[in-house]
PDB file of N, CA and C in Angstrom:
ATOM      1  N   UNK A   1      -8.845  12.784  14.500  1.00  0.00           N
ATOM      2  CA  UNK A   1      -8.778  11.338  14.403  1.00  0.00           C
ATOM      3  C   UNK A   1      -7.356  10.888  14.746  1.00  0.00           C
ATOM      4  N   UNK A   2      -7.467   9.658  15.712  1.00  0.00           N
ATOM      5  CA  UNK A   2      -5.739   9.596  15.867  1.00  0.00           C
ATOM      6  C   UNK A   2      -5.205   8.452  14.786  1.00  0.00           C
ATOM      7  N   UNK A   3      -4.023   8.903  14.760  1.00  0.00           N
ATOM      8  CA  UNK A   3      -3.547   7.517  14.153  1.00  0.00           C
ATOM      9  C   UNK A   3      -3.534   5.917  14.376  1.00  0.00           C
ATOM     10  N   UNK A   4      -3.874   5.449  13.313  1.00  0.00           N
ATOM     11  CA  UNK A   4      -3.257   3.893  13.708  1.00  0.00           C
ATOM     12  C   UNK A   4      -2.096   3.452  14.532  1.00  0.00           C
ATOM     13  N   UNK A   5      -2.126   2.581  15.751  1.00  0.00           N
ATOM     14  CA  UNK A   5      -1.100   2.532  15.827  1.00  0.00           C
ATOM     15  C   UNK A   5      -0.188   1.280  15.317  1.00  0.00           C
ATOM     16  N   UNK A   6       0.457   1.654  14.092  1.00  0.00           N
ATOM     17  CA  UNK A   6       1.597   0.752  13.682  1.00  0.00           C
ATOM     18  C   UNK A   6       0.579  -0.239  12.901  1.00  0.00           C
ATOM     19  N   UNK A   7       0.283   0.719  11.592  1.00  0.00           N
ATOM     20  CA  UNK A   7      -0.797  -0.280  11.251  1.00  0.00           C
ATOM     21  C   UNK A   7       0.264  -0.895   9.916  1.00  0.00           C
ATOM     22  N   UNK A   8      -0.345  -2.079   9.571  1.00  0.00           N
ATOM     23  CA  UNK A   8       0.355  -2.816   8.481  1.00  0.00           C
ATOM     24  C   UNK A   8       0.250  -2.636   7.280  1.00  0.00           C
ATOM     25  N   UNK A   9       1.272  -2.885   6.488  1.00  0.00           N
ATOM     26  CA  UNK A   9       1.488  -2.737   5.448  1.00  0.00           C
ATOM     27  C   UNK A   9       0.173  -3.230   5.007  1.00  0.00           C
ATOM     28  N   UNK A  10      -0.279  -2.474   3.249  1.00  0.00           N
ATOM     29  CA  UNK A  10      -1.384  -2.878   2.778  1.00  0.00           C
ATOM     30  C   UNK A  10      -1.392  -4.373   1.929  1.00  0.00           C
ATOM     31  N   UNK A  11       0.195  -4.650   1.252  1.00  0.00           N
ATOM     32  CA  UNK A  11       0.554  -5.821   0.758  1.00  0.00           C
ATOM     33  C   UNK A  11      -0.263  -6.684   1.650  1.00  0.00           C
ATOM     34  N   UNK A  12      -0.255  -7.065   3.207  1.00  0.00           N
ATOM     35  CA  UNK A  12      -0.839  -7.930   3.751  1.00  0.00           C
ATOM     36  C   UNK A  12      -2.146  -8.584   3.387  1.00  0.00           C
ATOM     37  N   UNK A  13      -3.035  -6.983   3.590  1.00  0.00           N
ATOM     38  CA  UNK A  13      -4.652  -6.911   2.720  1.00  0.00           C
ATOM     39  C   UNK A  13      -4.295  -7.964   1.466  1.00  0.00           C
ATOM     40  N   UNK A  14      -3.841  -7.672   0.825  1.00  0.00           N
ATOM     41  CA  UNK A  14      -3.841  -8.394  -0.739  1.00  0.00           C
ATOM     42  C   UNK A  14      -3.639  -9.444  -0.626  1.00  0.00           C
ATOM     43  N   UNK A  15      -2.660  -9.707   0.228  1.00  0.00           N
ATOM     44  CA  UNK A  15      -2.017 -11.349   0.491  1.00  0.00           C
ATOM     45  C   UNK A  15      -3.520 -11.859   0.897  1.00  0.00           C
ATOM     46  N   UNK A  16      -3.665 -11.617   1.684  1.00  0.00           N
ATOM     47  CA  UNK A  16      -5.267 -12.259   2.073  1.00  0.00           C
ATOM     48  C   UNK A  16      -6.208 -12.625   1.453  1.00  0.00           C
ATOM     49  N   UNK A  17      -6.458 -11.290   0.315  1.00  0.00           N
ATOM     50  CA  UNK A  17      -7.506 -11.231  -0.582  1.00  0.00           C
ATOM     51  C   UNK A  17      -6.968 -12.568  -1.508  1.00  0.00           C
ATOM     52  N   UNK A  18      -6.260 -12.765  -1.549  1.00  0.00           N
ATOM     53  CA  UNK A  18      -5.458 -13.265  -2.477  1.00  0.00           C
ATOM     54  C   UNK A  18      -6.005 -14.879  -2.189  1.00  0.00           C
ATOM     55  N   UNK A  19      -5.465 -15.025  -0.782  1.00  0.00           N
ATOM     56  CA  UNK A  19      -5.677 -16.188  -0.570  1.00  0.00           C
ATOM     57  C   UNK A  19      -6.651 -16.565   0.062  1.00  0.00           C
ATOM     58  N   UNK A  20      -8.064 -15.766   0.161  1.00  0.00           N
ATOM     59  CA  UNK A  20      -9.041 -16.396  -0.100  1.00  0.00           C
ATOM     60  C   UNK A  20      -9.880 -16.424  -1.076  1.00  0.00           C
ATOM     61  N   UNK A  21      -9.243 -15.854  -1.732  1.00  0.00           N
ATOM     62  CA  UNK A  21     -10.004 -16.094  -3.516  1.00  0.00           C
ATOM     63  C   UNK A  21      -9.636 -17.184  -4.193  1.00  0.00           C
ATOM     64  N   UNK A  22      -8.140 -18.218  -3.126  1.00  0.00           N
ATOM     65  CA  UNK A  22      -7.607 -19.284  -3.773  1.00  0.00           C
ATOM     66  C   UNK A  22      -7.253 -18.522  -4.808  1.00  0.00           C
ATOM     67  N   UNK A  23      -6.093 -17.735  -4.924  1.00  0.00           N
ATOM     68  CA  UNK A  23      -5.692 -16.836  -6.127  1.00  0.00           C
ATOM     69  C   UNK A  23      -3.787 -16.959  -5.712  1.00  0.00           C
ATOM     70  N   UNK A  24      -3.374 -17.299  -7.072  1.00  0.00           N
ATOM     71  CA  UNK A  24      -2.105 -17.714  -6.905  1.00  0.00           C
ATOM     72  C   UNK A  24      -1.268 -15.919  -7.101  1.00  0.00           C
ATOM     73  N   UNK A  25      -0.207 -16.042  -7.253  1.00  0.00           N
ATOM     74  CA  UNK A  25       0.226 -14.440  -7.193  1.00  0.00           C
ATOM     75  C   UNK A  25       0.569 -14.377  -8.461  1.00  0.00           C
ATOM     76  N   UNK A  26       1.065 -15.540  -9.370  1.00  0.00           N
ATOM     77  CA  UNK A  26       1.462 -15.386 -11.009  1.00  0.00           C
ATOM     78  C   UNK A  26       0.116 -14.977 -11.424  1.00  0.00           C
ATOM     79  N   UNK A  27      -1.399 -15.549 -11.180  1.00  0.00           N
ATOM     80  CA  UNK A  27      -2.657 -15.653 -11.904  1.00  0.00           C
ATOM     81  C   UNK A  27      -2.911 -14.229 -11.844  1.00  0.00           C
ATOM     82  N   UNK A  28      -2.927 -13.282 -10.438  1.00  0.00           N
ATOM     83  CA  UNK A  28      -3.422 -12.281 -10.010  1.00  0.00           C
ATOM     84  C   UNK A  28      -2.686 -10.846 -10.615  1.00  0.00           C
ATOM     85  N   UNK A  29      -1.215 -11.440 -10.680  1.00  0.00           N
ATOM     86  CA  UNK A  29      -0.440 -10.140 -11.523  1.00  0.00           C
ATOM     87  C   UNK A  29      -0.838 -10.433 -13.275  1.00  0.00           C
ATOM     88  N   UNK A  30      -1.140 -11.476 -13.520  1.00  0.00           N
ATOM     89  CA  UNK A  30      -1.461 -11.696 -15.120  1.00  0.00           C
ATOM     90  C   UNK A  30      -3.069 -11.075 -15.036  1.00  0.00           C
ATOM     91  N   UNK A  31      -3.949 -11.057 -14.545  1.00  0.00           N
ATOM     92  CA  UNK A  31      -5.156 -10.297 -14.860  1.00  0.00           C
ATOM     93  C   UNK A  31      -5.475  -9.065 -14.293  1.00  0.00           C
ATOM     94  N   UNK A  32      -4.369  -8.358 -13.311  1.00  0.00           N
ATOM     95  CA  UNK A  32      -3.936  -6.944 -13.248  1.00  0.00           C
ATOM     96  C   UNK A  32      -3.181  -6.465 -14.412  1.00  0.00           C
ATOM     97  N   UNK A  33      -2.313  -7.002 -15.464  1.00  0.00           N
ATOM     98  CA  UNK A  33      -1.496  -6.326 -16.193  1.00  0.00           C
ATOM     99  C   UNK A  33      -0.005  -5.717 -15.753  1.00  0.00           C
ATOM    100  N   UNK A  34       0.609  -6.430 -14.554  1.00  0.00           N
ATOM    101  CA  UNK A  34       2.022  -6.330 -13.978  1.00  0.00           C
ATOM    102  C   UNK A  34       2.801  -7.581 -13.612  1.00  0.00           C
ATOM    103  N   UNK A  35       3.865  -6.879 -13.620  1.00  0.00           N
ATOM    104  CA  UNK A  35       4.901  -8.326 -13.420  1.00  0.00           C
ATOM    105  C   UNK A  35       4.520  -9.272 -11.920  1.00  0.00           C
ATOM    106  N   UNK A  36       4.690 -10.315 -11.922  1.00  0.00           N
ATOM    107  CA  UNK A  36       4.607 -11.423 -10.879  1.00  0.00           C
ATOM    108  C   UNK A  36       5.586 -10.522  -9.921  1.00  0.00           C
ATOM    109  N   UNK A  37       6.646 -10.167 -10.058  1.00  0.00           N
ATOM    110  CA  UNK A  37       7.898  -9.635  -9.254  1.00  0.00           C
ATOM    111  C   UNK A  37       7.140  -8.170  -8.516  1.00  0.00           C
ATOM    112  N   UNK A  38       6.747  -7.449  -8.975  1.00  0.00           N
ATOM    113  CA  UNK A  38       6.061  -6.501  -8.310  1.00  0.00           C
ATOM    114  C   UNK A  38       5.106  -6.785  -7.653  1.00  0.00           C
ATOM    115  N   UNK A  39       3.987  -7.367  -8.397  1.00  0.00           N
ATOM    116  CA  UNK A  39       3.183  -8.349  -6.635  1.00  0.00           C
ATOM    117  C   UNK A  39       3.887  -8.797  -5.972  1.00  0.00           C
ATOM    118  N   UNK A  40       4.718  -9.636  -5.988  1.00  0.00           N
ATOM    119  CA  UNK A  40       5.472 -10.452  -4.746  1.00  0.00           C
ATOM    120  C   UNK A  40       6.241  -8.806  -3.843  1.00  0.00           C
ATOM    121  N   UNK A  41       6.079  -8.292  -4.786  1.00  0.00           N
ATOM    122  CA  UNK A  41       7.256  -7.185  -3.961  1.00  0.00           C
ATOM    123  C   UNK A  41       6.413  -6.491  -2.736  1.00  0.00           C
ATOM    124  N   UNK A  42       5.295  -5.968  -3.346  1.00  0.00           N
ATOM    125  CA  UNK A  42       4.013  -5.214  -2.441  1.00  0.00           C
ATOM    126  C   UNK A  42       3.721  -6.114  -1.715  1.00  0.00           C
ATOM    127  N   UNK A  43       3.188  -7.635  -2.061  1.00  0.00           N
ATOM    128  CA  UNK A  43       2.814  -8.558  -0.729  1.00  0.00           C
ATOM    129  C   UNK A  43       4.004  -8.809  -0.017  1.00  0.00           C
ATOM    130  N   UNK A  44       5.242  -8.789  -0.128  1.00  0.00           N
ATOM    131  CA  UNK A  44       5.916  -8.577   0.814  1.00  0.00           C
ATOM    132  C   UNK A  44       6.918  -7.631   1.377  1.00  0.00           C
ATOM    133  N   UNK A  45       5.845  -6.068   1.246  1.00  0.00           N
ATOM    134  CA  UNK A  45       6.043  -4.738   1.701  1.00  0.00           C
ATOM    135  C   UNK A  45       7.243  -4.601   1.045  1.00  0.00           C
ATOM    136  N   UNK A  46       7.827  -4.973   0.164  1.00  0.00           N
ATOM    137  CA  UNK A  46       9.509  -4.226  -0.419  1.00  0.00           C
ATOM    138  C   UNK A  46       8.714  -3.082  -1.504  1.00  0.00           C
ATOM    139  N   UNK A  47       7.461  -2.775  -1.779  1.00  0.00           N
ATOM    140  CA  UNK A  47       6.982  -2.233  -2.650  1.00  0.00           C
ATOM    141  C   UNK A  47       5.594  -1.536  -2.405  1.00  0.00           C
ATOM    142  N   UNK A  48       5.946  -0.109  -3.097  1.00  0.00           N
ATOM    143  CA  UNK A  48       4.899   0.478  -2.628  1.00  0.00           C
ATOM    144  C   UNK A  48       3.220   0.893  -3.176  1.00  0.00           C
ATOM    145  N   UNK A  49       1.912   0.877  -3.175  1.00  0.00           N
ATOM    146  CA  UNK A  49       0.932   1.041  -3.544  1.00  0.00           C
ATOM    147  C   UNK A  49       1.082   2.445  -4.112  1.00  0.00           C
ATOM    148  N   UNK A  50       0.942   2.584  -5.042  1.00  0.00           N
ATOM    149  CA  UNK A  50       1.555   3.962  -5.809  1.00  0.00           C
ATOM    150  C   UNK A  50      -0.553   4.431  -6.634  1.00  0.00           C
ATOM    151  N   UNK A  51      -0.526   5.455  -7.659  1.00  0.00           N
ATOM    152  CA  UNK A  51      -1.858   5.825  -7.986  1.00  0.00           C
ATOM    153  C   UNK A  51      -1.962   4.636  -8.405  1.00  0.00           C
ATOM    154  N   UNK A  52      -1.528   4.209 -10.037  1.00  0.00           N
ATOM    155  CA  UNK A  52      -1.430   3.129 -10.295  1.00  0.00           C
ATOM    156  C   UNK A  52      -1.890   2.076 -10.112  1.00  0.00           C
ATOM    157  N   UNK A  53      -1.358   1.830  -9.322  1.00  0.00           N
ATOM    158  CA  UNK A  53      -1.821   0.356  -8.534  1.00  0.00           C
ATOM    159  C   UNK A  53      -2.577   0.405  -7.796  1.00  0.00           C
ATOM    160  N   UNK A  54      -2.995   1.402  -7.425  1.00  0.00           N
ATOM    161  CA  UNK A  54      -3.932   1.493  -6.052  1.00  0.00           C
ATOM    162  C   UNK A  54      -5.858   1.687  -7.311  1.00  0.00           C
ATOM    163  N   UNK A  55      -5.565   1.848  -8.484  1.00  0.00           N
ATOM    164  CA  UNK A  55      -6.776   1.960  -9.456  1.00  0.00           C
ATOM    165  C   UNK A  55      -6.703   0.456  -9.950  1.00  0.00           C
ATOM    166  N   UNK A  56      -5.367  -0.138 -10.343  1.00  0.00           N
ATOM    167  CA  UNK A  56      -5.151  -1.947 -10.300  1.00  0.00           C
ATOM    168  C   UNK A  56      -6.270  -2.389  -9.223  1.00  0.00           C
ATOM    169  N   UNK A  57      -6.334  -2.343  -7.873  1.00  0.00           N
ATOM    170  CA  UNK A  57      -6.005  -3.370  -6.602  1.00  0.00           C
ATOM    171  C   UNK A  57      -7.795  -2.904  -6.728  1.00  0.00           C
ATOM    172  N   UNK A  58      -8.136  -1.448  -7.143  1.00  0.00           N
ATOM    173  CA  UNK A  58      -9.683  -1.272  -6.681  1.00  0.00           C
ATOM    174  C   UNK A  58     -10.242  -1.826  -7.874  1.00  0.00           C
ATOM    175  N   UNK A  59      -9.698  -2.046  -8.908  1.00  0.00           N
ATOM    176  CA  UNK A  59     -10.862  -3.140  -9.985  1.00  0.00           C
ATOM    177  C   UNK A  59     -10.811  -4.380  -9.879  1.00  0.00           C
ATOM    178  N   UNK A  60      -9.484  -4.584  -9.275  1.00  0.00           N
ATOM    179  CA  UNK A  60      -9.169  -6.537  -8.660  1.00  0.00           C
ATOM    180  C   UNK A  60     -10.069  -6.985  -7.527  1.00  0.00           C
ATOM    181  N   UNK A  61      -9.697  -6.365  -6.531  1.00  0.00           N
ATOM    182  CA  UNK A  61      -9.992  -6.419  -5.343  1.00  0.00           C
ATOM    183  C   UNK A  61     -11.503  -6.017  -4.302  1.00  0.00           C
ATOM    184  N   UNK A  62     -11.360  -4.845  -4.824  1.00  0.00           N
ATOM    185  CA  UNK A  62     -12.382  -4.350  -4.442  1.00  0.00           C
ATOM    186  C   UNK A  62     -11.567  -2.811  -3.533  1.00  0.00           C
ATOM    187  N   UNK A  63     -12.601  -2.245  -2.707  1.00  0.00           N
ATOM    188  CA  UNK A  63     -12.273  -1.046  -1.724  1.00  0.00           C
ATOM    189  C   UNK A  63     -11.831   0.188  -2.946  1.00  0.00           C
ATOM    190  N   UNK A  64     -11.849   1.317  -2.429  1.00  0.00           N
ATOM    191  CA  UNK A  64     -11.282   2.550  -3.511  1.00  0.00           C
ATOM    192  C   UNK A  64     -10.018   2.449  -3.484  1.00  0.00           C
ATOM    193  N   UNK A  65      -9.396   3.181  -4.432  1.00  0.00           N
ATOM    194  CA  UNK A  65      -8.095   3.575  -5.015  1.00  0.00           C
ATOM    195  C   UNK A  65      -7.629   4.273  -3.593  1.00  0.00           C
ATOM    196  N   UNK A  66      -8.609   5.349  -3.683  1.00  0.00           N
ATOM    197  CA  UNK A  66      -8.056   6.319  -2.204  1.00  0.00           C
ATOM    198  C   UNK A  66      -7.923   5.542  -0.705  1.00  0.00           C
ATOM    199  N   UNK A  67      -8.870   4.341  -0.790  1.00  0.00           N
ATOM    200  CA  UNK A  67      -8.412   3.569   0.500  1.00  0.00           C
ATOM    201  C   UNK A  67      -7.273   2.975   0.625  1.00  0.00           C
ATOM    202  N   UNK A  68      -6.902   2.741  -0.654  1.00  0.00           N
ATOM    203  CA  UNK A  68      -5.697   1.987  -0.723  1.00  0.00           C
ATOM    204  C   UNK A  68      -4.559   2.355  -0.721  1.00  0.00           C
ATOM    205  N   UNK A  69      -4.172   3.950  -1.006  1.00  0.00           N
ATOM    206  CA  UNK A  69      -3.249   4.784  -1.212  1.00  0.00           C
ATOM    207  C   UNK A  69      -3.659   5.546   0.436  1.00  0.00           C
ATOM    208  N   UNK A  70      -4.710   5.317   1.198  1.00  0.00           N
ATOM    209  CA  UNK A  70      -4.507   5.891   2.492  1.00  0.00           C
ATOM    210  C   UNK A  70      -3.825   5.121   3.559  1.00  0.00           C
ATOM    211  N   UNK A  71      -4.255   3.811   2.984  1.00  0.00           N
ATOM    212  CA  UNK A  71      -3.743   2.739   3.831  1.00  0.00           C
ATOM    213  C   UNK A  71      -2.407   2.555   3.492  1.00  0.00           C
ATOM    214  N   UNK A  72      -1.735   3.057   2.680  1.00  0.00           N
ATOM    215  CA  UNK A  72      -0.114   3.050   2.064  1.00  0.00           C
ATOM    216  C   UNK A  72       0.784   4.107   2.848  1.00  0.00           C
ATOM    217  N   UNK A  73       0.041   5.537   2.460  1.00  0.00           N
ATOM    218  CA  UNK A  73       0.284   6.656   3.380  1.00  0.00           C
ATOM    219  C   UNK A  73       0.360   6.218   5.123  1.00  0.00           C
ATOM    220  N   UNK A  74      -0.198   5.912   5.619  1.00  0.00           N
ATOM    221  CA  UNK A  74      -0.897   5.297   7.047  1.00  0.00           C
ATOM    222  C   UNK A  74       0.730   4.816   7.475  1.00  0.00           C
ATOM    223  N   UNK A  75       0.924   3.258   6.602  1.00  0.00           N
ATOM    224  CA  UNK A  75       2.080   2.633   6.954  1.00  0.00           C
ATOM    225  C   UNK A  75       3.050   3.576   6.931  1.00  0.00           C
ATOM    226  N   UNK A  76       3.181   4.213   5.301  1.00  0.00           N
ATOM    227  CA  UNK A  76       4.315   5.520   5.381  1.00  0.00           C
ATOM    228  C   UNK A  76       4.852   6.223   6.627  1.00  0.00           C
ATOM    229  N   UNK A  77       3.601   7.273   6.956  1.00  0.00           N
ATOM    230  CA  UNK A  77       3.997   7.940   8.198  1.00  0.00           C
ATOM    231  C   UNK A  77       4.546   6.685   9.818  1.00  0.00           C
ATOM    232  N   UNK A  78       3.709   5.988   9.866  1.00  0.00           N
ATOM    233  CA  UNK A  78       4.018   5.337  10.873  1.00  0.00           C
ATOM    234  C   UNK A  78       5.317   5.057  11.272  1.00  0.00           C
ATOM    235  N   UNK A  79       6.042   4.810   9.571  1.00  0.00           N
ATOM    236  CA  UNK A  79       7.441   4.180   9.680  1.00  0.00           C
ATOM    237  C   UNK A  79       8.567   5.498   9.817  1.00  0.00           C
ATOM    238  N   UNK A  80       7.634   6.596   9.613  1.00  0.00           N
ATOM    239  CA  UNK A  80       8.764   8.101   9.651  1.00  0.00           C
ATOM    240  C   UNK A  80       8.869   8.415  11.143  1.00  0.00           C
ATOM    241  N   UNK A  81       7.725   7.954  11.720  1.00  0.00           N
ATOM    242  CA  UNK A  81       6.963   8.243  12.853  1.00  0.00           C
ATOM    243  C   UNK A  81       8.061   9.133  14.644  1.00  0.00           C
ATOM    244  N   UNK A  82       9.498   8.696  14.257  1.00  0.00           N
ATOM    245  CA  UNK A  82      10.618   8.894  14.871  1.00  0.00           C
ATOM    246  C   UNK A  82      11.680   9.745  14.561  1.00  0.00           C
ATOM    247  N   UNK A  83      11.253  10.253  13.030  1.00  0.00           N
ATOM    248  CA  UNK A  83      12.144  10.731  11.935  1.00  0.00           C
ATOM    249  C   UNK A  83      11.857  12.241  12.187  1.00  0.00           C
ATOM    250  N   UNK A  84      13.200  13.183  13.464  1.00  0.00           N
ATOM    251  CA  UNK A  84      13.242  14.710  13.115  1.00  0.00           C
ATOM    252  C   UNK A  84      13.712  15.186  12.153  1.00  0.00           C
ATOM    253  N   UNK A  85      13.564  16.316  11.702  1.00  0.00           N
ATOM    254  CA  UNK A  85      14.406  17.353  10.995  1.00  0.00           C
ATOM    255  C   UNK A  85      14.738  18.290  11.256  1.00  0.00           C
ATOM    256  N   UNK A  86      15.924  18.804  11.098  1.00  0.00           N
ATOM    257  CA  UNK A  86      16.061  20.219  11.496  1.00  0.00           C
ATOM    258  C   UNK A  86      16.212  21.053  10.866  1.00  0.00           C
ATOM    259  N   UNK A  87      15.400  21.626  10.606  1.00  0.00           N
ATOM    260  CA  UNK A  87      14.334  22.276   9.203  1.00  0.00           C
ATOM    261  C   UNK A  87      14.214  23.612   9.857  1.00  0.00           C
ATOM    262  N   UNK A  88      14.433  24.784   9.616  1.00  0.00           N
ATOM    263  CA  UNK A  88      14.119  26.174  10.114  1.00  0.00           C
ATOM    264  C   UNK A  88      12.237  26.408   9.374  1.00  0.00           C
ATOM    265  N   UNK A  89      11.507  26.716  10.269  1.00  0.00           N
ATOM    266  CA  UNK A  89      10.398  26.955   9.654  1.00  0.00           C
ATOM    267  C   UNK A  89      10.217  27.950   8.930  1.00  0.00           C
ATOM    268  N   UNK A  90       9.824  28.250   7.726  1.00  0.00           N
ATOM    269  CA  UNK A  90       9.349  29.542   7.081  1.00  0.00           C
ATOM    270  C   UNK A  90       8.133  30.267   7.998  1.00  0.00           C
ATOM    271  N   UNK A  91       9.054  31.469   8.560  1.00  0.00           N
ATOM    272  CA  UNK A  91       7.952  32.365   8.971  1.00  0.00           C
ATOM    273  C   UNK A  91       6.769  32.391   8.602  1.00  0.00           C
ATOM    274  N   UNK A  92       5.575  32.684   9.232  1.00  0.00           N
ATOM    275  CA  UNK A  92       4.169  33.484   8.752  1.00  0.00           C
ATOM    276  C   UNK A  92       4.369  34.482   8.474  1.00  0.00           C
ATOM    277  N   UNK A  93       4.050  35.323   7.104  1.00  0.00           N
ATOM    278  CA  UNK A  93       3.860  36.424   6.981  1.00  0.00           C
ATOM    279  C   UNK A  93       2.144  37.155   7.093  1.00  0.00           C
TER     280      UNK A  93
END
């Protein structure tokens, strides 16, 4: 399967969900159980979908935990996507 290319942050998803549920971001972090400041942070990608939140966003929202933490991963790599190392490989034994 290839990768996305340059797919978006998942905060976006939420922003959406958000605002078509007519759902303010103070209302939505008060009936998740987290600060207003950490939603605002994830809807605007300074913050990341962690287990946590990603079991938050699938009883709020809807979609699985694991979609949501794939779609986190997804952005992750994308943004490493340029990032070498020069790392000696551990042989096969």
């Amino acid at each position: 399967m290839k990768d996305m290319h340059n797919p978006p942050h998942p905060g976006k998803l939420v922003k959406s969900s958000l605002e078509f549920a007519d759902m303010t971001i103070a209302k939505a972090a008060e009936d998740m159980d987290i600060s207003r400041k950490h939603l605002s942070g994830l809807i605007n990608a300074s913050a990341r979908i962690t287990p946590d939140m990603s079991k938050r966003l699938e009883a709020y929202i809807g979609s699985t935990a694991r979609t949501w933490l794939a779609m986190q991963d997804a952005y992750d790599l994308w943004q490493l996507r340029d990032v070498k190392y020069d790392i000696k490989q551990v042989a096969n034994s």
